[in-house]
N, C-alpha and C. Protein backbone atom coordinates (compact mmCIF):
# COMPACT_ATOMS: atom_id res chain seq x y z
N UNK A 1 -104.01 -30.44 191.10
CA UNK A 1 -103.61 -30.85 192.44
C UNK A 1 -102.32 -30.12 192.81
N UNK A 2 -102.30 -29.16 194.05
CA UNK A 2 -101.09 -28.98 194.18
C UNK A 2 -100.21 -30.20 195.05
N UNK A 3 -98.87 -29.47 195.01
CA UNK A 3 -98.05 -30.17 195.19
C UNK A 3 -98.14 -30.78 196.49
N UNK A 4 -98.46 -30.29 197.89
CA UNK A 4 -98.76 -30.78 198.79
C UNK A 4 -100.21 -31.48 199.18
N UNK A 5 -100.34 -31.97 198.00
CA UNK A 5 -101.80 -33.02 198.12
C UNK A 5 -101.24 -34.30 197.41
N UNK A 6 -99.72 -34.52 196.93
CA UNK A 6 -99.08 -35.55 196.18
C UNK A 6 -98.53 -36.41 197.29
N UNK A 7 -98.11 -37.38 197.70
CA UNK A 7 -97.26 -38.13 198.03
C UNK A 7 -96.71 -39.05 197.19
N UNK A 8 -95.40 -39.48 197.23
CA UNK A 8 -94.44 -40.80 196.73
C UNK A 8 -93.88 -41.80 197.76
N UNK A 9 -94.07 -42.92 197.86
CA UNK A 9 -92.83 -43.73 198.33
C UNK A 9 -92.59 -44.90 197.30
N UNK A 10 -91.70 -45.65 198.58
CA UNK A 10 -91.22 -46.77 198.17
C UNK A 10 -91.69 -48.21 199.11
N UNK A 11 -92.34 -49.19 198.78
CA UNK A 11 -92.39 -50.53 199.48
C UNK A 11 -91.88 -51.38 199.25
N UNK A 12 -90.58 -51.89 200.02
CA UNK A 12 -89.35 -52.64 199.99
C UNK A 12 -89.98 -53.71 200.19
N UNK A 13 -90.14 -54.86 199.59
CA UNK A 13 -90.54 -56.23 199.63
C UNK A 13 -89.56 -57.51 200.11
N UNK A 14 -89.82 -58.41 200.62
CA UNK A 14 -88.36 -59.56 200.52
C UNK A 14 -89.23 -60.85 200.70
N UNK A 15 -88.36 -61.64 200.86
CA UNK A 15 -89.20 -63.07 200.52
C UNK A 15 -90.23 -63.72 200.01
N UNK A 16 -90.51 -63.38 198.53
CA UNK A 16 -90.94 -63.21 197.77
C UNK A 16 -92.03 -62.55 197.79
N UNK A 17 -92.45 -61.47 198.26
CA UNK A 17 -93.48 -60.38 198.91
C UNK A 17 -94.20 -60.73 200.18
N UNK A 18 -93.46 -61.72 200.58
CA UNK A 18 -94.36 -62.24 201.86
C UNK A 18 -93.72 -60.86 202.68
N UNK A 19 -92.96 -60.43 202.91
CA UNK A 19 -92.62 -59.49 203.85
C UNK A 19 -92.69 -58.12 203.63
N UNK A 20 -93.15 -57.08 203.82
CA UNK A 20 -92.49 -55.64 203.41
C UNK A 20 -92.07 -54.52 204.35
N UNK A 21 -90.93 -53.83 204.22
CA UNK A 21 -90.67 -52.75 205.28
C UNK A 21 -91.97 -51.29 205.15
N UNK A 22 -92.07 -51.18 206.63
CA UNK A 22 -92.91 -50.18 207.32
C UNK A 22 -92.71 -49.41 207.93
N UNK A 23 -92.94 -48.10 208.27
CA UNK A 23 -92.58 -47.49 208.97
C UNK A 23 -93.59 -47.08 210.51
N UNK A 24 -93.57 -46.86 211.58
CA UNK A 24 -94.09 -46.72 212.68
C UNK A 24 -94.25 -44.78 212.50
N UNK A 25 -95.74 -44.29 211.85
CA UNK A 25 -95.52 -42.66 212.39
C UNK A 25 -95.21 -42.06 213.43
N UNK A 26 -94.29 -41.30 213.32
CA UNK A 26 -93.52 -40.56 214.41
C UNK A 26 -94.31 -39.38 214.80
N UNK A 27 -94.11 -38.69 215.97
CA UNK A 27 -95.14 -37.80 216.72
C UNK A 27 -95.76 -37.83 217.98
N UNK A 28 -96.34 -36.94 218.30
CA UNK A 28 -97.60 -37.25 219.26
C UNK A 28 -99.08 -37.87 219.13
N UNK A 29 -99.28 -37.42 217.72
CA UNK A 29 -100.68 -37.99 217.66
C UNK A 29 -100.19 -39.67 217.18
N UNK A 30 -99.20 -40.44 217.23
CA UNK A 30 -99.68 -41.64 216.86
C UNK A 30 -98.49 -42.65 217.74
N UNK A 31 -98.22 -42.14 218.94
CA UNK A 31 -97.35 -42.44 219.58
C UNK A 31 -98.04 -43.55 220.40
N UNK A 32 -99.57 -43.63 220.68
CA UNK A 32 -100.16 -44.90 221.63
C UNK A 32 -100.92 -45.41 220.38
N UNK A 33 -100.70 -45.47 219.25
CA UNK A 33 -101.43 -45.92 218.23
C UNK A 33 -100.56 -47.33 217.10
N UNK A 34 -100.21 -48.24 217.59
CA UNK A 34 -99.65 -49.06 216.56
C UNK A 34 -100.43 -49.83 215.56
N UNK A 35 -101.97 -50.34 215.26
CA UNK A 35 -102.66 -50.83 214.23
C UNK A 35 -103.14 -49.72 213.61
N UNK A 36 -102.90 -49.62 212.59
CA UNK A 36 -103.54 -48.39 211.77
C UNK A 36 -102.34 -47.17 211.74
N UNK A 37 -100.99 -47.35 212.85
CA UNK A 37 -100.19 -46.13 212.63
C UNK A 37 -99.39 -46.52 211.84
N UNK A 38 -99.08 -47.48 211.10
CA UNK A 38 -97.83 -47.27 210.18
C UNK A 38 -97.96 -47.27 208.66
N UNK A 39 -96.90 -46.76 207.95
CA UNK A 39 -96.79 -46.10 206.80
C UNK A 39 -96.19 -46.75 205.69
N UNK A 40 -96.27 -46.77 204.84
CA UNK A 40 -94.90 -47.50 203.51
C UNK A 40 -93.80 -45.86 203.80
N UNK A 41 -92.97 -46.12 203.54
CA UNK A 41 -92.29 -45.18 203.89
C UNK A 41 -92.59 -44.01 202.28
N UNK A 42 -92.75 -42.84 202.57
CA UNK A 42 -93.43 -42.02 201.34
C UNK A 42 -93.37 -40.60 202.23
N UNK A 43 -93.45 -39.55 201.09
CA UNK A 43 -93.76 -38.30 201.52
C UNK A 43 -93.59 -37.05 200.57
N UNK A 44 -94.18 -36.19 201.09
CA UNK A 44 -94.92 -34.84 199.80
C UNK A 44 -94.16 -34.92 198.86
N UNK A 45 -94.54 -34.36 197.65
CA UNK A 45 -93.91 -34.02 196.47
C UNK A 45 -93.51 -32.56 196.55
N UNK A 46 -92.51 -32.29 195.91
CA UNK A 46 -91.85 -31.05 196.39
C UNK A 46 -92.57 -30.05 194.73
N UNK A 47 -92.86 -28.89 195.01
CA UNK A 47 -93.54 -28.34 193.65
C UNK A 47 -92.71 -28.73 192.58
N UNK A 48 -93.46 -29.32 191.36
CA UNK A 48 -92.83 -29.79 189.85
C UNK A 48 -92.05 -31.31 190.02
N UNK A 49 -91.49 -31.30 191.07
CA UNK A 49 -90.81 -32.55 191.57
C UNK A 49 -91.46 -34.16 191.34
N UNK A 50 -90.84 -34.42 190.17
CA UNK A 50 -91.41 -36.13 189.69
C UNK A 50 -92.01 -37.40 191.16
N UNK A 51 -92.68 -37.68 190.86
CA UNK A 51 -93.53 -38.71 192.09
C UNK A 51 -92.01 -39.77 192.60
N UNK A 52 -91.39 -40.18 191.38
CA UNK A 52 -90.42 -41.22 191.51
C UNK A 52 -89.42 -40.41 192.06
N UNK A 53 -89.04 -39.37 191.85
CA UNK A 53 -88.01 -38.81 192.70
C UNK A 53 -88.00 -38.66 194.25
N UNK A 54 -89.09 -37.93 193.95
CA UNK A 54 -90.02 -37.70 195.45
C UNK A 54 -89.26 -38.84 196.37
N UNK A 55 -90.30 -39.91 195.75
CA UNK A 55 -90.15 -41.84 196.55
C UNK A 55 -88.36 -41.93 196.89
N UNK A 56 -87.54 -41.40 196.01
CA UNK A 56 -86.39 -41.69 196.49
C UNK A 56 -85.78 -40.69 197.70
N UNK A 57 -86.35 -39.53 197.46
CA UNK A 57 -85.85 -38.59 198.67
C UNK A 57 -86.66 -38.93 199.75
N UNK A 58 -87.96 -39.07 199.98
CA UNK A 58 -88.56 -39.36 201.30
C UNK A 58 -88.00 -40.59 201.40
N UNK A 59 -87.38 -41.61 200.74
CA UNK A 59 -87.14 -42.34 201.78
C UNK A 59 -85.83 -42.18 202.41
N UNK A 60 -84.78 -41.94 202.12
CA UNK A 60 -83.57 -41.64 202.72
C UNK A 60 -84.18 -40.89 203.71
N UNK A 61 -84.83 -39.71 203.42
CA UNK A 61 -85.15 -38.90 204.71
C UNK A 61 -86.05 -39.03 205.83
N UNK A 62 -86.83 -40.22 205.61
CA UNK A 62 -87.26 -40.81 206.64
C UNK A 62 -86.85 -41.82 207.23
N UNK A 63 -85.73 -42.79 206.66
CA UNK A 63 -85.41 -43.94 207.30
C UNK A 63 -83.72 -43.60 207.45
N UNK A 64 -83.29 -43.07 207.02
CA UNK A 64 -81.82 -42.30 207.06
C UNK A 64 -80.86 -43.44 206.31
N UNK A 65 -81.37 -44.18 205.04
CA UNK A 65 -80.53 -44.97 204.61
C UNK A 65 -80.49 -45.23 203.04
N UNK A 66 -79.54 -45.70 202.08
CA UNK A 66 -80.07 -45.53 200.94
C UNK A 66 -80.84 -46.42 200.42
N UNK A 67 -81.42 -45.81 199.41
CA UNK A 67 -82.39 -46.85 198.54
C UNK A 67 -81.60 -47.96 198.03
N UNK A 68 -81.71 -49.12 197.90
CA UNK A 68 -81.35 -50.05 197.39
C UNK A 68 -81.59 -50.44 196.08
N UNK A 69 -80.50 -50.70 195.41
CA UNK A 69 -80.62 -50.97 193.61
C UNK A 69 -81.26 -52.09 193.71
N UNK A 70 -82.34 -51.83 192.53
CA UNK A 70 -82.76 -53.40 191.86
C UNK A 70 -84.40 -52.70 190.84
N UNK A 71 -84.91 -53.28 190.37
CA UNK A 71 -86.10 -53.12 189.30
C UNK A 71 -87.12 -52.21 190.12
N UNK A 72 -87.90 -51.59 190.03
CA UNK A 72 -89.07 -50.90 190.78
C UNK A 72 -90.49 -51.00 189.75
N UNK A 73 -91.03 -51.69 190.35
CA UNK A 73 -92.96 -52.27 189.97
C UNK A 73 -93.70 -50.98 190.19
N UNK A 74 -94.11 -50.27 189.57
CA UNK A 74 -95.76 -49.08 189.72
C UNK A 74 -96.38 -49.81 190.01
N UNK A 75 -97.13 -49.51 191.66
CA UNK A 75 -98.19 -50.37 191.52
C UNK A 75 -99.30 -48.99 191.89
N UNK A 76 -98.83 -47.94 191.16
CA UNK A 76 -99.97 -46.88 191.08
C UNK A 76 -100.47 -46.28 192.13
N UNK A 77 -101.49 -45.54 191.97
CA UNK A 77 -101.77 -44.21 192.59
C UNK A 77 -103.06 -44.49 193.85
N UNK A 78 -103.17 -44.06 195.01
CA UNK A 78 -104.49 -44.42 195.69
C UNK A 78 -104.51 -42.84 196.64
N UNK A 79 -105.92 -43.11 196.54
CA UNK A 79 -106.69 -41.50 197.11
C UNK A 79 -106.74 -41.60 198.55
N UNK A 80 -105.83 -40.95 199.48
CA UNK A 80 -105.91 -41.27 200.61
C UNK A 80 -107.11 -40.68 201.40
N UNK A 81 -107.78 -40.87 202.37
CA UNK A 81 -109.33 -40.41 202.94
C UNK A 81 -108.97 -38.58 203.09
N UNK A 82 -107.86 -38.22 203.29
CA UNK A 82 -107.61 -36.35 203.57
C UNK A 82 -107.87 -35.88 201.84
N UNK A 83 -107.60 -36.80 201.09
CA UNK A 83 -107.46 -36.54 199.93
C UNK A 83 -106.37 -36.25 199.06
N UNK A 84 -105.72 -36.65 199.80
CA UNK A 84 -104.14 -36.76 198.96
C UNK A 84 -103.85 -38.12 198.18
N UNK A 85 -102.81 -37.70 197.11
CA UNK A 85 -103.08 -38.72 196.30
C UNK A 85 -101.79 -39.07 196.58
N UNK A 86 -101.39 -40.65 196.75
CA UNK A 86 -100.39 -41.46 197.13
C UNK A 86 -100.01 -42.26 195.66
N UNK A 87 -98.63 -42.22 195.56
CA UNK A 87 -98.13 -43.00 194.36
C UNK A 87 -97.12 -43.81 195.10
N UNK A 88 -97.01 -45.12 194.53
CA UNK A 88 -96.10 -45.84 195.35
C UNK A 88 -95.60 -47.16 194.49
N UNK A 89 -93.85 -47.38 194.32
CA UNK A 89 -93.03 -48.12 193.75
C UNK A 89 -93.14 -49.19 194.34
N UNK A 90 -92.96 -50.58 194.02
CA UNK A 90 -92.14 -51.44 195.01
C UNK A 90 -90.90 -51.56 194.70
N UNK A 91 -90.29 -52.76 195.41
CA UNK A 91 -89.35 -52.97 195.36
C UNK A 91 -88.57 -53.84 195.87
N UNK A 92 -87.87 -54.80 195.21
CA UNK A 92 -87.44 -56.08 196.25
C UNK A 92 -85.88 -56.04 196.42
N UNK A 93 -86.13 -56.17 197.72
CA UNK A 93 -84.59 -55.66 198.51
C UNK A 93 -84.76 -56.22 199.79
N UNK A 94 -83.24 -56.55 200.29
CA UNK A 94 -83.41 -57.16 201.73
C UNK A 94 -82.53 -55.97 202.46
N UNK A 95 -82.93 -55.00 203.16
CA UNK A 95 -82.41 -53.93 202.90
C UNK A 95 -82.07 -53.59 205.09
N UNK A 96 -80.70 -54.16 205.25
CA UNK A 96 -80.65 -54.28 206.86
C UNK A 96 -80.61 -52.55 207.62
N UNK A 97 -81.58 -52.76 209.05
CA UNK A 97 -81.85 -51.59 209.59
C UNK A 97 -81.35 -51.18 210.45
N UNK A 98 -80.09 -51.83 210.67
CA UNK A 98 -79.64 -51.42 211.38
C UNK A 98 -78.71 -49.93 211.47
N UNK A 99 -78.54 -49.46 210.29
CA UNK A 99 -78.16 -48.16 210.44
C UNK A 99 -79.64 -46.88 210.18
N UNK A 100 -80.75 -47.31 210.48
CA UNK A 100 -81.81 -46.66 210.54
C UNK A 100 -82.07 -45.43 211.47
N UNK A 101 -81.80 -44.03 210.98
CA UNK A 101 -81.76 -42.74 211.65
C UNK A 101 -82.68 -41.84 210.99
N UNK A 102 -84.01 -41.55 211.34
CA UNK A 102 -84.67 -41.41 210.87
C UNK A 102 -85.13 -39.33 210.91
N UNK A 103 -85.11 -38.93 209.97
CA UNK A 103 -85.83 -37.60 209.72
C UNK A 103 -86.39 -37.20 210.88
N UNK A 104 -86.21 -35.68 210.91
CA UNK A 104 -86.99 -35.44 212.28
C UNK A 104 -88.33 -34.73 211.43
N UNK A 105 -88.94 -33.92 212.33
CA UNK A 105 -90.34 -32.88 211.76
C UNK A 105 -90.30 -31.70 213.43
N UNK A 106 -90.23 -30.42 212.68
CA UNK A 106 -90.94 -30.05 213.80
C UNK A 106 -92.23 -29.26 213.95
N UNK A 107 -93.09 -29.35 215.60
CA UNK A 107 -94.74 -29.28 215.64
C UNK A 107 -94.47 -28.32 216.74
N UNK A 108 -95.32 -27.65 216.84
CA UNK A 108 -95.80 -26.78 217.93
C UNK A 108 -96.77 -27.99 219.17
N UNK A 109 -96.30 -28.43 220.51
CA UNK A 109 -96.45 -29.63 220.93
C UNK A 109 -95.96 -28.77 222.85
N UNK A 110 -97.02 -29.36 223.75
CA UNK A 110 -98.26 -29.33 223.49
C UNK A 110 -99.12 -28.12 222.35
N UNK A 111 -100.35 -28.15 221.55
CA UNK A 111 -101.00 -27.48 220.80
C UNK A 111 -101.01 -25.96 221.29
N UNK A 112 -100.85 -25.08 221.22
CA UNK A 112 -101.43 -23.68 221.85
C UNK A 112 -99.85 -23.39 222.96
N UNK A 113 -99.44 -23.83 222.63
CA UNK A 113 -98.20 -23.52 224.09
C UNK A 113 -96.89 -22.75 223.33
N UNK A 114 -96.82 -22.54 221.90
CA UNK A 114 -95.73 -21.63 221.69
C UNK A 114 -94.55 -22.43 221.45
N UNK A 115 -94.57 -23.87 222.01
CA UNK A 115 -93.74 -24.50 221.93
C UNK A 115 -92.65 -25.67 220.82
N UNK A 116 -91.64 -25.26 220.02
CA UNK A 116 -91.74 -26.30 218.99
C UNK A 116 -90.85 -27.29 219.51
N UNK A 117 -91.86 -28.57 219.00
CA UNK A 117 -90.66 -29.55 219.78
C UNK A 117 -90.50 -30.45 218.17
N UNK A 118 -89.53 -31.32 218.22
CA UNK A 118 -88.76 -32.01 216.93
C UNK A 118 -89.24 -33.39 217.39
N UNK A 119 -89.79 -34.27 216.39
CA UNK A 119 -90.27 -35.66 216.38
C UNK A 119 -89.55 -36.10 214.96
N UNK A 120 -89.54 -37.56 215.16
CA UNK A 120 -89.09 -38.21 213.97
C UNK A 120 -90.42 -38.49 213.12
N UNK A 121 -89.79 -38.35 211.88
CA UNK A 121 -90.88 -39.05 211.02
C UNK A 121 -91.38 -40.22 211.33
N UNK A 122 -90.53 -41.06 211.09
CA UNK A 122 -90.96 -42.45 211.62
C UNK A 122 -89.98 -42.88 213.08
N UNK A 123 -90.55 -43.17 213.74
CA UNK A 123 -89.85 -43.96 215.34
C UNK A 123 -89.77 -45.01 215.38
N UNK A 124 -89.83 -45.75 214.60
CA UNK A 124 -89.27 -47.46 214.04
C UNK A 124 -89.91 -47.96 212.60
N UNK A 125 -88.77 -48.70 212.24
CA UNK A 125 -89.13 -49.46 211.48
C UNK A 125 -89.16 -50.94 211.26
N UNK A 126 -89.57 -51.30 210.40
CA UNK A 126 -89.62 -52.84 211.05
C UNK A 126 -89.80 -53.46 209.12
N UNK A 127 -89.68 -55.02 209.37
CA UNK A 127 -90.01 -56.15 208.28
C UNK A 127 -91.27 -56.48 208.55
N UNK A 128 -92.64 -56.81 208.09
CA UNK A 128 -93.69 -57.33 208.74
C UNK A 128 -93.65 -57.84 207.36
N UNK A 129 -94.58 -59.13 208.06
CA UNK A 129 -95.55 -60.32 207.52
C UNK A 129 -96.81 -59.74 207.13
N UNK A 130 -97.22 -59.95 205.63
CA UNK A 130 -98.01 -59.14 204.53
C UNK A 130 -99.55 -59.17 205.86
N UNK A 131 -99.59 -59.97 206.52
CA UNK A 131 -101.01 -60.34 207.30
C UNK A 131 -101.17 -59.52 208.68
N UNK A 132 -99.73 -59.23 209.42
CA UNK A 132 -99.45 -57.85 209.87
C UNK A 132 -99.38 -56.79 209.39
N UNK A 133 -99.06 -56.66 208.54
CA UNK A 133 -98.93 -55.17 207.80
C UNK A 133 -100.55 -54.51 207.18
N UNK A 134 -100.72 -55.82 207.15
CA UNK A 134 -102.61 -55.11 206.78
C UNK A 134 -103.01 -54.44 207.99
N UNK A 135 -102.79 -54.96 209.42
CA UNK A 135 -103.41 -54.53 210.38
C UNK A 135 -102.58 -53.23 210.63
N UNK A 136 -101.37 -53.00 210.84
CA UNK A 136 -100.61 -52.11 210.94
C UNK A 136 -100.41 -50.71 210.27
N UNK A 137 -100.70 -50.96 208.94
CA UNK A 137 -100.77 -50.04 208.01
C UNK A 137 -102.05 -49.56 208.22
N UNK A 138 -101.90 -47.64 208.24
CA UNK A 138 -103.21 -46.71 207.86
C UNK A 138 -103.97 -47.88 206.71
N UNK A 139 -105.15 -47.75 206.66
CA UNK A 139 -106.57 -47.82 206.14
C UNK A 139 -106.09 -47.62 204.59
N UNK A 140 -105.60 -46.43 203.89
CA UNK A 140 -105.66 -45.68 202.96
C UNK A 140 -104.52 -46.20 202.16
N UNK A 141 -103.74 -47.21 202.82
CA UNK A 141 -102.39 -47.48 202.22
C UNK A 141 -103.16 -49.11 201.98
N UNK A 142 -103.57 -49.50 202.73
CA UNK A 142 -103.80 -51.54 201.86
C UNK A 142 -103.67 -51.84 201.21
N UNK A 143 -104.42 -51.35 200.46
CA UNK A 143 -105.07 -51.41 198.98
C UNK A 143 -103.11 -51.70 198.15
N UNK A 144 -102.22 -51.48 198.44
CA UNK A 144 -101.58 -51.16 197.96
C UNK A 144 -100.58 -52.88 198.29
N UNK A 145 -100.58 -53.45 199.12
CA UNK A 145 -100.06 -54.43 199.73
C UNK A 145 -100.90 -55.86 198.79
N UNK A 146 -102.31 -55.28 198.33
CA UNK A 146 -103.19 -56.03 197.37
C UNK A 146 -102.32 -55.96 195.87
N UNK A 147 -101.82 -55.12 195.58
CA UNK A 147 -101.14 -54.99 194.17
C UNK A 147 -100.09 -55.32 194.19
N UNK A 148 -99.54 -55.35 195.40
CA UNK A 148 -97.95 -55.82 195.39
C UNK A 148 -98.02 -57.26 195.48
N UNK A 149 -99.19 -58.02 195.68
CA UNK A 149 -99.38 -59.71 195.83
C UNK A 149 -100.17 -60.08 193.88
N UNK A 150 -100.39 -58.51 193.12
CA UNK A 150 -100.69 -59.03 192.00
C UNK A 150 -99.37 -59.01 191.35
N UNK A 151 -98.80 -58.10 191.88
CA UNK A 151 -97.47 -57.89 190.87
C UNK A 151 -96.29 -58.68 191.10
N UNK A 152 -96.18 -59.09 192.58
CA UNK A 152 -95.49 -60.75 192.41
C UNK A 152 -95.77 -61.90 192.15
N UNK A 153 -97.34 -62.03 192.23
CA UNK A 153 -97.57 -63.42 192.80
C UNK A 153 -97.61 -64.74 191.68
């Protein structure tokens, strides 16, 4: 697998996993899309670059804040539908957003126009309730919100 078929994050948990932080994908393609657009906060593995490291740099660089100390749970690896393989920590932290400045990306936007314009990774983030976050979260990530209710519950 190369390196850009890896992803890492991190899923910040709080009240006793009833809650976890999410991220809203940033862009054009998911800008009228909120069920199914949001993310655990995660992103590529850089070539040779450890999955757990990874999880700690994408998240600063997508939520613009630091990781918060405390234990981190594997709750392992899932095959996302493009075919990338997602690894993802938890983690329980009450972790406030208010200094949340988030990574930009830039796209050639509109498509064919020459034009690069700069989007954030993520354009909000939020705390959701494990029963929101199912609906909220891509398809390819759930599965993962299921292990985090084995690994606290």
């Amino acid at each position: 697998m190369t390196a850009g078929r890896r992803s890492a994050g991190l899923l910040l948990h709080r009240a006793g996993g009833t809650e976890v932080l999410l991220g809203h994908m940033g862009g054009p393609f998911w800008a009228r899309r909120d069920d199914g657009g949001w993310s655990i906060p995660k992103g590529e593995c850089e070539p040779d670059e450890p999955p757990l490291q990874a999880a700690y740099r994408e998240f600063v660089e997508e939520l613009g804040l630091p990781v918060p100390v405390g234990e981190l749970v594997d709750l392992g690896e899932l095959r996302q539908s493009s075919g990338k393989i997602v690894a993802v920590w938890a983690l329980a932290a009450d972790l406030d957003l208010a200094g949340f400045e988030p990574g930009t990306f830039e796209l050639e936007w509109p498509r064919g126009s020459g034009r690069l314009q700069a989007f954030p990774e993520i354009d909000r983030a939020a705390w959701l309730d494990v029963a929101t976050a199912r609906r909220k979260l891509v398809a390819g990530q759930v599965a993962f919100l299921d292990r985090l209710a084995a690994a606290v519950g």
